[in-house]
Protein backbone atom coordinates (compact mmCIF):
# COMPACT_ATOMS: atom_id res chain seq x y z
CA UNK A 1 61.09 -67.44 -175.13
CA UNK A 2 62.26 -70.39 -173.64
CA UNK A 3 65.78 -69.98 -175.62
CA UNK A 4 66.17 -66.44 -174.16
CA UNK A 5 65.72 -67.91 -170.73
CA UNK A 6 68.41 -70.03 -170.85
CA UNK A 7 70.86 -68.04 -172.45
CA UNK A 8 69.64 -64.58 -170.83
CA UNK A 9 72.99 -64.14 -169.22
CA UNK A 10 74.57 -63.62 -172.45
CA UNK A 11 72.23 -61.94 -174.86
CA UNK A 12 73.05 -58.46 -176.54
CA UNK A 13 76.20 -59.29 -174.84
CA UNK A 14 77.54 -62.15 -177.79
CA UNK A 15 74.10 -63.89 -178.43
CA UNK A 16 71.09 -63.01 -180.33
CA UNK A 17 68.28 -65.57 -180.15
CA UNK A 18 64.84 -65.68 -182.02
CA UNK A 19 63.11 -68.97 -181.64
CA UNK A 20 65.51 -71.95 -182.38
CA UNK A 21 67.72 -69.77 -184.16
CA UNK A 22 71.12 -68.35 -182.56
CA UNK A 23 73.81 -65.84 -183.43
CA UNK A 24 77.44 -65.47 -181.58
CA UNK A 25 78.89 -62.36 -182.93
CA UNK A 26 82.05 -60.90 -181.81
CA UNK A 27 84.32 -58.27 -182.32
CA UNK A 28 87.44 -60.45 -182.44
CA UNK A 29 87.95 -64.05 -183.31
CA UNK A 30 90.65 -65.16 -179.62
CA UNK A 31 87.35 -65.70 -177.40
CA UNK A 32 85.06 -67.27 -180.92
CA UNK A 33 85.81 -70.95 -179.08
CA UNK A 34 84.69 -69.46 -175.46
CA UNK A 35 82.08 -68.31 -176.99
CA UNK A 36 80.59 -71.27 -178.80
CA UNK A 37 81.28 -73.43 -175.97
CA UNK A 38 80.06 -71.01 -173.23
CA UNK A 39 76.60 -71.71 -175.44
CA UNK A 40 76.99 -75.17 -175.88
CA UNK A 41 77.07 -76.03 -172.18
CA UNK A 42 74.42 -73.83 -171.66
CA UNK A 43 72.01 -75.55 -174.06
CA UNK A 44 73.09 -78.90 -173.02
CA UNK A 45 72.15 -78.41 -169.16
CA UNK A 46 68.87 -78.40 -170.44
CA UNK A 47 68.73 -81.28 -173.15
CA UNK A 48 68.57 -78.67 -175.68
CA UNK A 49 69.36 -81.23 -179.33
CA UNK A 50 70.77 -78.98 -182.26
CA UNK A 51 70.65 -79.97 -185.63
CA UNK A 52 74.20 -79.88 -187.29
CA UNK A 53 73.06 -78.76 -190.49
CA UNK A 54 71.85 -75.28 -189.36
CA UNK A 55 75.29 -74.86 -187.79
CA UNK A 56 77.83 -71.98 -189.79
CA UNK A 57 81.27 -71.33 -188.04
CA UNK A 58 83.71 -68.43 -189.34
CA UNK A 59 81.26 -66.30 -191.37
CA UNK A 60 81.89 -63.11 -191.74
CA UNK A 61 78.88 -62.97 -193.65
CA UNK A 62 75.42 -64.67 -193.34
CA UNK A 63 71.47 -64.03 -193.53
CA UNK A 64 69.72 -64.16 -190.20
CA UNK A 65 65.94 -64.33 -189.94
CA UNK A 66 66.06 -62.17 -192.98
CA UNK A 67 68.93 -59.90 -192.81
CA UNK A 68 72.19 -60.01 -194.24
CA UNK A 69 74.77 -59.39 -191.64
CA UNK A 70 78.41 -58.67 -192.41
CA UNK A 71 81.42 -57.21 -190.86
CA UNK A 72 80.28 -53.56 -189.49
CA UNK A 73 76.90 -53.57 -191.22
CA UNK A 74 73.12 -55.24 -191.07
């Protein structure tokens, strides 16, 4: 909960959070940068530490908490 708190102003907007775990999805890749860095502030106003390992950039395909999510399709 404490995740959606801090990033409320942008979720089901460009950011779905469960937990620790974050998604930035778009529907075009110009504002991608804005995007991760519009979260990245966020989380560092409040000593949030990420762990580079569970970063991905550029996917147009990945599993989140259990789903596969592609281009136009969960």
């Amino acid at each position: 909960e404490l995740i959606n708190n801090v990033l409320r102003l942008y979720l089901d907007i460009f950011i779905i959070a469960y937990l620790d775990n974050i998604l930035i999805y778009l529907e075009n890749k110009k504002d991608y940068i804005l995007y991760i860095k519009t979260v990245l502030k966020e989380l560092d106003k409040y000593s949030f530490r990420l762990k580079l390992k569970k970063y991905k950039f550029y996917k147009n395909k990945l599993n989140f908490l259990g789903y596969t999510i592609g281009v136009n399709r969960v």
